[in-house]
N, C-alpha and C. Protein backbone atom coordinates (compact mmCIF):
# COMPACT_ATOMS: atom_id res chain seq x y z
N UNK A 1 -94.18 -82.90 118.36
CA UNK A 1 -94.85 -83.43 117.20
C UNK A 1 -96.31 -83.01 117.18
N UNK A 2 -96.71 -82.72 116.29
CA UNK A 2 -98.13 -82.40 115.86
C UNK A 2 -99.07 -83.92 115.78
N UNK A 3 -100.63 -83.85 116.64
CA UNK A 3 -101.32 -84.83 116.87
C UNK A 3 -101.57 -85.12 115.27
N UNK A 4 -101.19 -86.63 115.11
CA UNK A 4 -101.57 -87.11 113.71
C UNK A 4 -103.49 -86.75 113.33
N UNK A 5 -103.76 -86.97 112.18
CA UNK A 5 -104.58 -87.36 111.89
C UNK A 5 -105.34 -88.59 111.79
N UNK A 6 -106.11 -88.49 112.68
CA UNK A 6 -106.98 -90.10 113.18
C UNK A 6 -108.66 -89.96 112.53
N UNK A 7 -108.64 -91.04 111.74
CA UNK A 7 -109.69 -91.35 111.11
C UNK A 7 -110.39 -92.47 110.69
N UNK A 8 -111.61 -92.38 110.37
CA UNK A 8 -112.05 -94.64 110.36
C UNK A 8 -111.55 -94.99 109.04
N UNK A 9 -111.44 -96.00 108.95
CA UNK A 9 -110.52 -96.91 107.88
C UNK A 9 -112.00 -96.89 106.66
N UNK A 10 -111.46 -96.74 105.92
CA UNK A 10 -112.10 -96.82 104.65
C UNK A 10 -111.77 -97.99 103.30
N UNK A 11 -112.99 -98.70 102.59
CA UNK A 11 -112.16 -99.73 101.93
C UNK A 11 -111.06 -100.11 101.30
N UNK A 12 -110.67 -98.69 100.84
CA UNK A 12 -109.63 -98.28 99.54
C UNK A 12 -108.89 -98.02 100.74
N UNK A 13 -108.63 -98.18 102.27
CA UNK A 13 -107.39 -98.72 102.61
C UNK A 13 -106.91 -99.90 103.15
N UNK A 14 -107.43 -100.86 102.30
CA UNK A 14 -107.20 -101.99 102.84
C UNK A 14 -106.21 -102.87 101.92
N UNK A 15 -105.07 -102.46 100.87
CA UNK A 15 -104.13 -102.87 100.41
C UNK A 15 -103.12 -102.12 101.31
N UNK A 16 -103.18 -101.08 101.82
CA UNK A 16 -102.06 -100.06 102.49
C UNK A 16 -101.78 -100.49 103.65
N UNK A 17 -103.21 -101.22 104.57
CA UNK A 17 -102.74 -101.40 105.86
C UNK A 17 -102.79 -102.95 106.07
N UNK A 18 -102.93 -104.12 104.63
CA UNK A 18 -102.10 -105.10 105.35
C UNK A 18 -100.59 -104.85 104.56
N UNK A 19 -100.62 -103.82 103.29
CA UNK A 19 -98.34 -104.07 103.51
C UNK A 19 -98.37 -103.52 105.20
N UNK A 20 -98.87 -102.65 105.93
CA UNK A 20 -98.50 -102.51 106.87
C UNK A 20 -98.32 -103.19 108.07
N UNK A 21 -99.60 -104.37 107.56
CA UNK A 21 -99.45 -105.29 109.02
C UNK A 21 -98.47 -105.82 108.90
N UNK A 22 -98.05 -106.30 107.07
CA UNK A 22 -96.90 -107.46 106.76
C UNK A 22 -95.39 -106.86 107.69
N UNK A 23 -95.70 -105.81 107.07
CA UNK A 23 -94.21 -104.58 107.39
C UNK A 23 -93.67 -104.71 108.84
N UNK A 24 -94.71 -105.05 109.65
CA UNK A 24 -94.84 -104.59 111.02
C UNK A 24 -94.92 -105.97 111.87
N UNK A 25 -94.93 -107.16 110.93
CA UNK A 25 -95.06 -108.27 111.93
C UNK A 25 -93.93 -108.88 112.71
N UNK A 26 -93.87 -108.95 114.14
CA UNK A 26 -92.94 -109.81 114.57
C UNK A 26 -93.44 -110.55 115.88
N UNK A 27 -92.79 -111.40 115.94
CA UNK A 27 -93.21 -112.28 117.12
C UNK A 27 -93.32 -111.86 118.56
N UNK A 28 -92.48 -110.75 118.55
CA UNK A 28 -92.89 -109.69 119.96
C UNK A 28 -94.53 -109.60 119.98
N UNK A 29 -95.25 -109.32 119.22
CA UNK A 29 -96.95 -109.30 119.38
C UNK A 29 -97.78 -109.93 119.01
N UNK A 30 -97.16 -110.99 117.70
CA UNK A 30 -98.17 -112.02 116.76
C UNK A 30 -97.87 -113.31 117.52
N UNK A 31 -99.58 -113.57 117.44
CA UNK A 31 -99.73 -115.15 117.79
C UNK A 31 -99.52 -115.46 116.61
N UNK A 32 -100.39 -115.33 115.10
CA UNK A 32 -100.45 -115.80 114.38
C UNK A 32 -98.72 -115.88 112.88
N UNK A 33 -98.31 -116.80 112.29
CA UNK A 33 -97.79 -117.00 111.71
C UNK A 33 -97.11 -116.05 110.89
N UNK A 34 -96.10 -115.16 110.47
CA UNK A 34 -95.91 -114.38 109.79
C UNK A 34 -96.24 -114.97 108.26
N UNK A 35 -97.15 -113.58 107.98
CA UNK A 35 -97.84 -113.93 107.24
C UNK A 35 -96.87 -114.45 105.49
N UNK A 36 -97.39 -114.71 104.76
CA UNK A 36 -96.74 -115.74 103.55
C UNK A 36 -98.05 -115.36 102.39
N UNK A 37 -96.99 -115.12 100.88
CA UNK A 37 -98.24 -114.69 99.94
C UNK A 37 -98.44 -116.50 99.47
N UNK A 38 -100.24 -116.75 98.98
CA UNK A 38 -100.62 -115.27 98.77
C UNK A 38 -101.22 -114.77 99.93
N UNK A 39 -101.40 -113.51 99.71
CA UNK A 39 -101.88 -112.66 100.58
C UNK A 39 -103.26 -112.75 101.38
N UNK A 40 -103.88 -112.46 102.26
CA UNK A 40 -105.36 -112.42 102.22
C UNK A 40 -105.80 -111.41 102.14
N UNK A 41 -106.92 -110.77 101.98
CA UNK A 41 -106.96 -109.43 101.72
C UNK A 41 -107.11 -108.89 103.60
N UNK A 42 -106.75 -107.59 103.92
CA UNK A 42 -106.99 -106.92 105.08
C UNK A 42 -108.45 -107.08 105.43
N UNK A 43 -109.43 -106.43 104.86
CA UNK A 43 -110.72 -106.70 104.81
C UNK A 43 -111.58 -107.76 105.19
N UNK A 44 -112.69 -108.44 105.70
CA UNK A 44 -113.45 -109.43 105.33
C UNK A 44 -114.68 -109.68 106.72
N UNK A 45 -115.39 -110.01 106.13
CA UNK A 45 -116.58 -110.41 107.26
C UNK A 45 -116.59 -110.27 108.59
N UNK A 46 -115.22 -110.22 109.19
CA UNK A 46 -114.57 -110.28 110.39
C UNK A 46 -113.80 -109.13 110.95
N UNK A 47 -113.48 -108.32 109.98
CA UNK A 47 -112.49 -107.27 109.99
C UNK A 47 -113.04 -106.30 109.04
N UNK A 48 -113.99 -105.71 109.31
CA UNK A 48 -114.64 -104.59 108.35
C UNK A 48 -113.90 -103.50 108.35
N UNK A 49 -113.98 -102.10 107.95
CA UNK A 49 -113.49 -101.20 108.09
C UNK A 49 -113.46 -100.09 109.04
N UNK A 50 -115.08 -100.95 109.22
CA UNK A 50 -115.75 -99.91 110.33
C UNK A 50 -115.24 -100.32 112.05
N UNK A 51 -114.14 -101.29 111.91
CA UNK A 51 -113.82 -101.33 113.25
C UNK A 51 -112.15 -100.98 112.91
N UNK A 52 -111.36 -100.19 112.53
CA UNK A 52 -110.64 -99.96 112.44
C UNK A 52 -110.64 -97.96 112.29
N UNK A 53 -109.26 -97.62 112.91
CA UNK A 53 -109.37 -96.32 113.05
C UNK A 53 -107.55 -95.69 112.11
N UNK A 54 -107.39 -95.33 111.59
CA UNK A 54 -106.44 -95.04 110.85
C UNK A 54 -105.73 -93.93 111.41
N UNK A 55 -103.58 -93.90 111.48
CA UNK A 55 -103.52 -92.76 111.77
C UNK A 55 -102.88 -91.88 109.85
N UNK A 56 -103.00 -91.19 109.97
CA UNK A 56 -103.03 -91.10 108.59
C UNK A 56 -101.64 -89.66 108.14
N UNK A 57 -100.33 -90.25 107.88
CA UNK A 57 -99.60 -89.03 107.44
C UNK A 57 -99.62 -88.05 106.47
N UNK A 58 -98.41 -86.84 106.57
CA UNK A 58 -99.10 -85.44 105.88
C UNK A 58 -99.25 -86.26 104.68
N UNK A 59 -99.05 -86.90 103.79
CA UNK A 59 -99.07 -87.61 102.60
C UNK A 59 -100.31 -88.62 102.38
N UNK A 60 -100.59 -89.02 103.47
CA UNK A 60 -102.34 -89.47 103.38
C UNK A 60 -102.01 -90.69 103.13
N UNK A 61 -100.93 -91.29 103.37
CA UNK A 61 -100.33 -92.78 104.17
C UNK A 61 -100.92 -93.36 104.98
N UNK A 62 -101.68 -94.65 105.30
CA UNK A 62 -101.74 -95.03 106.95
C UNK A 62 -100.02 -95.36 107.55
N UNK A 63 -100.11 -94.33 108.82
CA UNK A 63 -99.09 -94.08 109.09
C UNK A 63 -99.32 -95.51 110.26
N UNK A 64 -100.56 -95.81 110.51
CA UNK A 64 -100.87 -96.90 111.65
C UNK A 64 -102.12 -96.63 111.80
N UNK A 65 -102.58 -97.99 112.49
CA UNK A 65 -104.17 -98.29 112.48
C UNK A 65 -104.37 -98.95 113.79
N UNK A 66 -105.61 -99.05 114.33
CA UNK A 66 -105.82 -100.15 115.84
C UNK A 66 -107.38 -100.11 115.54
N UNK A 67 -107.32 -101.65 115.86
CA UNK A 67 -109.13 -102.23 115.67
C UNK A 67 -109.94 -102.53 116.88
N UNK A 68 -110.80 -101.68 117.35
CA UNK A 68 -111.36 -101.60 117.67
C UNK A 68 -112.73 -102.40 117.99
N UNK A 69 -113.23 -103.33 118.61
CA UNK A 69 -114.44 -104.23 118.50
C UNK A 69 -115.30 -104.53 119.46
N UNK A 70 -116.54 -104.99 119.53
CA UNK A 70 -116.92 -105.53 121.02
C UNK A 70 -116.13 -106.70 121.13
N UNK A 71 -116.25 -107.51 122.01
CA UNK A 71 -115.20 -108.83 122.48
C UNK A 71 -116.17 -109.70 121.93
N UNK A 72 -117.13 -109.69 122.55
CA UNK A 72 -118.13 -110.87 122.26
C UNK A 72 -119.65 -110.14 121.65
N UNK A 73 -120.13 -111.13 121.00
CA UNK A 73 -122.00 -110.94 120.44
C UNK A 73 -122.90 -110.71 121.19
N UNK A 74 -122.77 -110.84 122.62
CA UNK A 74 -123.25 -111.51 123.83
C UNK A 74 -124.08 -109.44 124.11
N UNK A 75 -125.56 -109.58 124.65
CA UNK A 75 -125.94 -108.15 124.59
C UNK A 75 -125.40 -107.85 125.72
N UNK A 76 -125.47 -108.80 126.95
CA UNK A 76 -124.88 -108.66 128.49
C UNK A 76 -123.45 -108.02 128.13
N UNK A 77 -122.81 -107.84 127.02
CA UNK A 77 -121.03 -107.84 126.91
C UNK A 77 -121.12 -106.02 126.33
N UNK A 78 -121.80 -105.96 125.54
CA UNK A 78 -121.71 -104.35 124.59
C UNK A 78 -121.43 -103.13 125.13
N UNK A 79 -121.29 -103.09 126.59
CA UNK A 79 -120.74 -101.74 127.32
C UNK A 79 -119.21 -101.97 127.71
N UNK A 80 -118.87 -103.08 126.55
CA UNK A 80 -117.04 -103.65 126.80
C UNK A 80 -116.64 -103.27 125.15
N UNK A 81 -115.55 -102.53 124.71
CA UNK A 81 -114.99 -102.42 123.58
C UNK A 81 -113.53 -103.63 124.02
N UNK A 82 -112.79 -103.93 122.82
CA UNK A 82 -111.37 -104.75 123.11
C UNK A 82 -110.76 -103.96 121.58
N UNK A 83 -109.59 -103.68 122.20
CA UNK A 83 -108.33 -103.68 121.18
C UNK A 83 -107.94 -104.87 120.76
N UNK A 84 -108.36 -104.63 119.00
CA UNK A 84 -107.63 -106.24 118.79
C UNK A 84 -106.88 -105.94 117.78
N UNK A 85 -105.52 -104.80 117.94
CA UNK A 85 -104.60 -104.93 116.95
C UNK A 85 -104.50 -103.63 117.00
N UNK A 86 -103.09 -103.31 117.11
CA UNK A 86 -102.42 -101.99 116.85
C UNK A 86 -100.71 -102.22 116.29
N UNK A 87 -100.51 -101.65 115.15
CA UNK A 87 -99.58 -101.05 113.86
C UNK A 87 -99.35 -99.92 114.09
N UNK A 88 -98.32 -99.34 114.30
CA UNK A 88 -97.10 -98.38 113.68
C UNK A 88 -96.30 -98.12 112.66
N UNK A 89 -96.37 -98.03 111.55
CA UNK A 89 -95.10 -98.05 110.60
C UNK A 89 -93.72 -97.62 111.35
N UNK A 90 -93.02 -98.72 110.88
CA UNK A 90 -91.47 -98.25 111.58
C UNK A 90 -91.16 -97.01 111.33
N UNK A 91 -91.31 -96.69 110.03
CA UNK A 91 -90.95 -94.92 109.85
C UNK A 91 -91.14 -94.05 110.69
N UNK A 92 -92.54 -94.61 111.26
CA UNK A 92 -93.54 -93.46 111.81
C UNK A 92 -93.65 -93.31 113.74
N UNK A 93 -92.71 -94.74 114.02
CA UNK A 93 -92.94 -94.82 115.75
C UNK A 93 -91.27 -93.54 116.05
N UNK A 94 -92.26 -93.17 117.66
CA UNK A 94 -91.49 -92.59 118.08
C UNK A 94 -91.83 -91.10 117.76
N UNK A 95 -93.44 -91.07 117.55
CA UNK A 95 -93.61 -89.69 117.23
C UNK A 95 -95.41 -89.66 118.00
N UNK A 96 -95.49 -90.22 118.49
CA UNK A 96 -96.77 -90.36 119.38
C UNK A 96 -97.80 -90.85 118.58
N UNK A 97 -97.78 -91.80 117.45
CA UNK A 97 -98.37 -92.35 117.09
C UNK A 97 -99.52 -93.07 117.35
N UNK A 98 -98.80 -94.53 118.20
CA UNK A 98 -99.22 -95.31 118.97
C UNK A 98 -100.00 -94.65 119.97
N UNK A 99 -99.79 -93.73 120.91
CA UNK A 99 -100.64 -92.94 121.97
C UNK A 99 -101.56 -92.40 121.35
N UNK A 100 -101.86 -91.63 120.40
CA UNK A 100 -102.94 -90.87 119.52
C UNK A 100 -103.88 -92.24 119.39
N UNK A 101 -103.29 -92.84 118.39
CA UNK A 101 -104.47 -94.35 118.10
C UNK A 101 -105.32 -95.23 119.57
N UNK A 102 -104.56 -95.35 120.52
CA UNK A 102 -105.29 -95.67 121.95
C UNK A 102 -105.89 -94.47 122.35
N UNK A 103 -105.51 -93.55 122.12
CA UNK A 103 -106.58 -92.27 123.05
C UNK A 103 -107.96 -92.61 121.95
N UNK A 104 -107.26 -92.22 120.53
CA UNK A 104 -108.68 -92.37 119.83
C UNK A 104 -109.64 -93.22 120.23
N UNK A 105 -108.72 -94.15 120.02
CA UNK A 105 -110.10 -95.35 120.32
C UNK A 105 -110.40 -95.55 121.60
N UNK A 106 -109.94 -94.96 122.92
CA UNK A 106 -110.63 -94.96 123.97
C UNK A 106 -111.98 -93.88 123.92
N UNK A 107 -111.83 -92.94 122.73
CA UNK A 107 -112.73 -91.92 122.44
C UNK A 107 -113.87 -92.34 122.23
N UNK A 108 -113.89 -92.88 120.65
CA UNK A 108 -114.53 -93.59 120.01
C UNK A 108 -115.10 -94.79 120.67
N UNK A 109 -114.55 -95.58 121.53
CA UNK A 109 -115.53 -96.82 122.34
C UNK A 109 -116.39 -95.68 123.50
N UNK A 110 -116.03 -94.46 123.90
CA UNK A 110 -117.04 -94.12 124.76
C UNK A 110 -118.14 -93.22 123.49
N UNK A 111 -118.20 -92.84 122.21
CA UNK A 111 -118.89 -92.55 121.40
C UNK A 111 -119.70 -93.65 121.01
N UNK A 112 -119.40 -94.64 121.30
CA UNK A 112 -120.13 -95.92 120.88
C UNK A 112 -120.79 -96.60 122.04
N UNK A 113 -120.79 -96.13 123.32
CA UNK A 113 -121.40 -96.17 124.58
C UNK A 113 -120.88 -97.26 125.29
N UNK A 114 -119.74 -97.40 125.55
CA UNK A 114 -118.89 -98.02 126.44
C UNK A 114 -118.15 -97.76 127.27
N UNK A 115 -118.66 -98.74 127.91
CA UNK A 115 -117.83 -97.59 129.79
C UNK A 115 -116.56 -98.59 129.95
N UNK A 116 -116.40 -99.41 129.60
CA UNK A 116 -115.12 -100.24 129.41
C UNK A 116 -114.13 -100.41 128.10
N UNK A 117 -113.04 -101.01 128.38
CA UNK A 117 -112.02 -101.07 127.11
C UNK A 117 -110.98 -101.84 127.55
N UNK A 118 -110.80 -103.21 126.88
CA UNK A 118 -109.67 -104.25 127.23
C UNK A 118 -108.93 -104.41 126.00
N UNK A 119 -107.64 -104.97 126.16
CA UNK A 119 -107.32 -105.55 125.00
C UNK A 119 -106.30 -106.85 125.62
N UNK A 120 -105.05 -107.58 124.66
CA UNK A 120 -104.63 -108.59 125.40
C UNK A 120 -103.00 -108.14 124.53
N UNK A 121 -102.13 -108.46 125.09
CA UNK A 121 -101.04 -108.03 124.99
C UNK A 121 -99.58 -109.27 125.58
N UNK A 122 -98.75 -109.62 124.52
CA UNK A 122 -98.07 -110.50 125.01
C UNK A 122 -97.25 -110.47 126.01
N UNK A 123 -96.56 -111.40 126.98
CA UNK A 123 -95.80 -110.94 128.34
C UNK A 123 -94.36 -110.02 128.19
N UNK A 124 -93.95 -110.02 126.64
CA UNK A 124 -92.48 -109.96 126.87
C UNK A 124 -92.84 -108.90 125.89
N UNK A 125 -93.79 -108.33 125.34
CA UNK A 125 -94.04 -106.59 124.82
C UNK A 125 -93.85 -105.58 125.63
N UNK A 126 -92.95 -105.36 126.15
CA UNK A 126 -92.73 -104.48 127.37
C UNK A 126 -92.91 -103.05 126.84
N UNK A 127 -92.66 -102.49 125.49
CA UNK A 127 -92.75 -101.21 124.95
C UNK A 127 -94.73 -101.08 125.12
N UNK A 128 -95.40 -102.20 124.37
CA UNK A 128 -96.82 -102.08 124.71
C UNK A 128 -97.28 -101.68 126.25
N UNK A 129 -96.70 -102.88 126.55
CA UNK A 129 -97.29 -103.08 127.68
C UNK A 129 -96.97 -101.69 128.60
N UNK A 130 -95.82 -101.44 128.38
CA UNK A 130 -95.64 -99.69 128.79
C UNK A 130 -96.52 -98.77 128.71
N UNK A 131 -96.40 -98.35 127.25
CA UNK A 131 -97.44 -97.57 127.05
C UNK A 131 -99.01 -97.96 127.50
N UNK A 132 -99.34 -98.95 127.61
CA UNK A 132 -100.64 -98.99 127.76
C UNK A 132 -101.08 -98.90 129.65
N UNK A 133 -99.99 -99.08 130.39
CA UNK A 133 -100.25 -98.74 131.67
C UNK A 133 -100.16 -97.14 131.80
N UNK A 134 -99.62 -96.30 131.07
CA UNK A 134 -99.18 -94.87 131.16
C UNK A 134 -100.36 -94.38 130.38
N UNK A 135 -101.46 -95.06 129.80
CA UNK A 135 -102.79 -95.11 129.84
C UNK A 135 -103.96 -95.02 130.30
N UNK A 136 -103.60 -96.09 131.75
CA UNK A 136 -104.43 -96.59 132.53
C UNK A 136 -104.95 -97.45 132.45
N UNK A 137 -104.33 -98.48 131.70
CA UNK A 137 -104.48 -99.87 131.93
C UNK A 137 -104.03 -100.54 132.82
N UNK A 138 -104.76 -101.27 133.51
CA UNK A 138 -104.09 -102.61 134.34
C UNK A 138 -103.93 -104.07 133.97
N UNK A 139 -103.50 -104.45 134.37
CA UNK A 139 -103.13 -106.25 134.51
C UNK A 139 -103.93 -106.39 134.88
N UNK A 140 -105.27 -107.29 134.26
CA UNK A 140 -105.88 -107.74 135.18
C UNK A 140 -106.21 -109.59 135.02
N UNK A 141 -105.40 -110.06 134.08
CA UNK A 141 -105.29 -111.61 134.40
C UNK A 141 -103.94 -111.74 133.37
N UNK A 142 -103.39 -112.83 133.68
CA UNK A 142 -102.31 -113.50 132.95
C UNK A 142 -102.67 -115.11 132.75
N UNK A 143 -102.91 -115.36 131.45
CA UNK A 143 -102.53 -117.06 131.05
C UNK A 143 -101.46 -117.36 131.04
N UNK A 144 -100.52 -117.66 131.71
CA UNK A 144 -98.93 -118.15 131.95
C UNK A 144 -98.60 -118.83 130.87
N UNK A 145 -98.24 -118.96 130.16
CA UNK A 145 -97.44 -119.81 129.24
C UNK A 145 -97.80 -120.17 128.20
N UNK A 146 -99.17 -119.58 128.19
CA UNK A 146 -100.67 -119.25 126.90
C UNK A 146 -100.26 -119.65 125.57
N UNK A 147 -99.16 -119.14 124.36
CA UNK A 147 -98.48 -119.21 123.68
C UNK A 147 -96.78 -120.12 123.21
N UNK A 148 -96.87 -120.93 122.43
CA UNK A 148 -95.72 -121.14 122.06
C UNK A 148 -95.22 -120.56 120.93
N UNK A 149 -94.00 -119.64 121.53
CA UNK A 149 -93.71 -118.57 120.10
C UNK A 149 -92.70 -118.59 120.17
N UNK A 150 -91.76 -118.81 118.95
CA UNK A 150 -90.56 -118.33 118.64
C UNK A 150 -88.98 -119.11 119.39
N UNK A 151 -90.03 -120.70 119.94
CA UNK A 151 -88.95 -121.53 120.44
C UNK A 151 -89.38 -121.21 122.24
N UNK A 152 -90.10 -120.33 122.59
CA UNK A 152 -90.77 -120.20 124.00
C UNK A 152 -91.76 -119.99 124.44
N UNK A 153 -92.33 -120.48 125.72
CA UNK A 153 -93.65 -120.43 125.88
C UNK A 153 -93.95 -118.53 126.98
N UNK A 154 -94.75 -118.08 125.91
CA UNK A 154 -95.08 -116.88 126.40
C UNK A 154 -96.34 -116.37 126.94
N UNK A 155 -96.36 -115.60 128.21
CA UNK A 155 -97.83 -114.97 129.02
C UNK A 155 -98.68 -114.45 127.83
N UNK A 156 -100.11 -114.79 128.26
CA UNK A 156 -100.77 -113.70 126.99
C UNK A 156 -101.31 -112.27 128.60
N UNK A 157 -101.19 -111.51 128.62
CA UNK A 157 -101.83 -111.02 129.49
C UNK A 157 -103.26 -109.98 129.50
N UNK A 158 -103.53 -109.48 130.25
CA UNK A 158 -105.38 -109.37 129.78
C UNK A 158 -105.21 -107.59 130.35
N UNK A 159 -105.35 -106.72 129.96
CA UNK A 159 -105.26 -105.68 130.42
C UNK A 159 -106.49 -104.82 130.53
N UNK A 160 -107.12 -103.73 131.27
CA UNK A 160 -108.25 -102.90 130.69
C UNK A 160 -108.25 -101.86 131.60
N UNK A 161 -109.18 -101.40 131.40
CA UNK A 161 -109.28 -99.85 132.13
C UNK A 161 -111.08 -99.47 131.71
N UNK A 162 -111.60 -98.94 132.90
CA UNK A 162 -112.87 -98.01 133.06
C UNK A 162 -112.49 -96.74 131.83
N UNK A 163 -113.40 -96.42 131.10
CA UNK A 163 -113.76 -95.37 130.40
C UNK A 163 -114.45 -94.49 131.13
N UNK A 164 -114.21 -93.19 130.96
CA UNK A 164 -115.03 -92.26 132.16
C UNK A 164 -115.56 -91.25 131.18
């Protein structure tokens, strides 16, 4: 497969990539509620554009997106980026998607001067959690039972890796 096209999210895609979050939600990775219209918009005070990285098909689709952020406000914290959210379109997994969007943004947090990169990942995502050790991520804490989802109580686990 040919490396997608990876690019920062722009406003005019922010109807495309929440059908995509909608498209894409399941309790394998969401804490939060599957979502229910009406809708909220993708966008907002919290979720700008500028922390999101788009993978974008030959058709100029977001084929998938992953957001990118510091963790905390804190100035002691800013040499730490966190993944807080990565999408695939079902169409589109199984073509190195997902790997392109984490390399990017391991790119992009060292373009933004960060020598670190965490994100948090549920216990029983084993496809994530895969890929993101074949990364170079580690385990490096587990909240045991962190979550009640889906009728069970599930690990949230804490993963990261040095940027070099």
């Amino acid at each position: 497969m040919t490396t997608p096209l990876i690019r920062p999210a722009r406003p005019e895609d922010g109807p495309a990539l929440a059908q995509l979050d909608r498209d894409t939600w399941s309790p394998l990775h969401a804490v939060q509620p599957k979502p229910q219209p009406p809708y909220d918009p993708f966008f907002d005070t919290d979720h700008r554009p500028r922390d999101y990285l788009v993978a974008e098909a030959e058709d100029g689709a977001p084929a998938g997106y992953i957001r990118l952020v510091p963790p905390t406000r804190l100035a002691c914290n800013q040499h730490v980026r966190q993944i807080q959210g990565l999408a695939v379109a079902e169409w589109a997994r199984g073509r190195g998607i997902a790997r392109a969007l984490l390399r990017a943004a391991c790119a992009e947090a060292v373009r933004q001067g960060a020598t670190r990169i965490t994100l948090r990942v549920l216990g029983p995502n084993k496809p994530a959690r895969t890929l993101y050790a074949s990364e170079g991520f580690v385990v490096e804490g587990v909240l045991p039972g962190e979550f009640f989802l889906d009728g069970r109580y599930v690990d949230d686990v804490f993963m990261g890796r040095a940027l070099s």
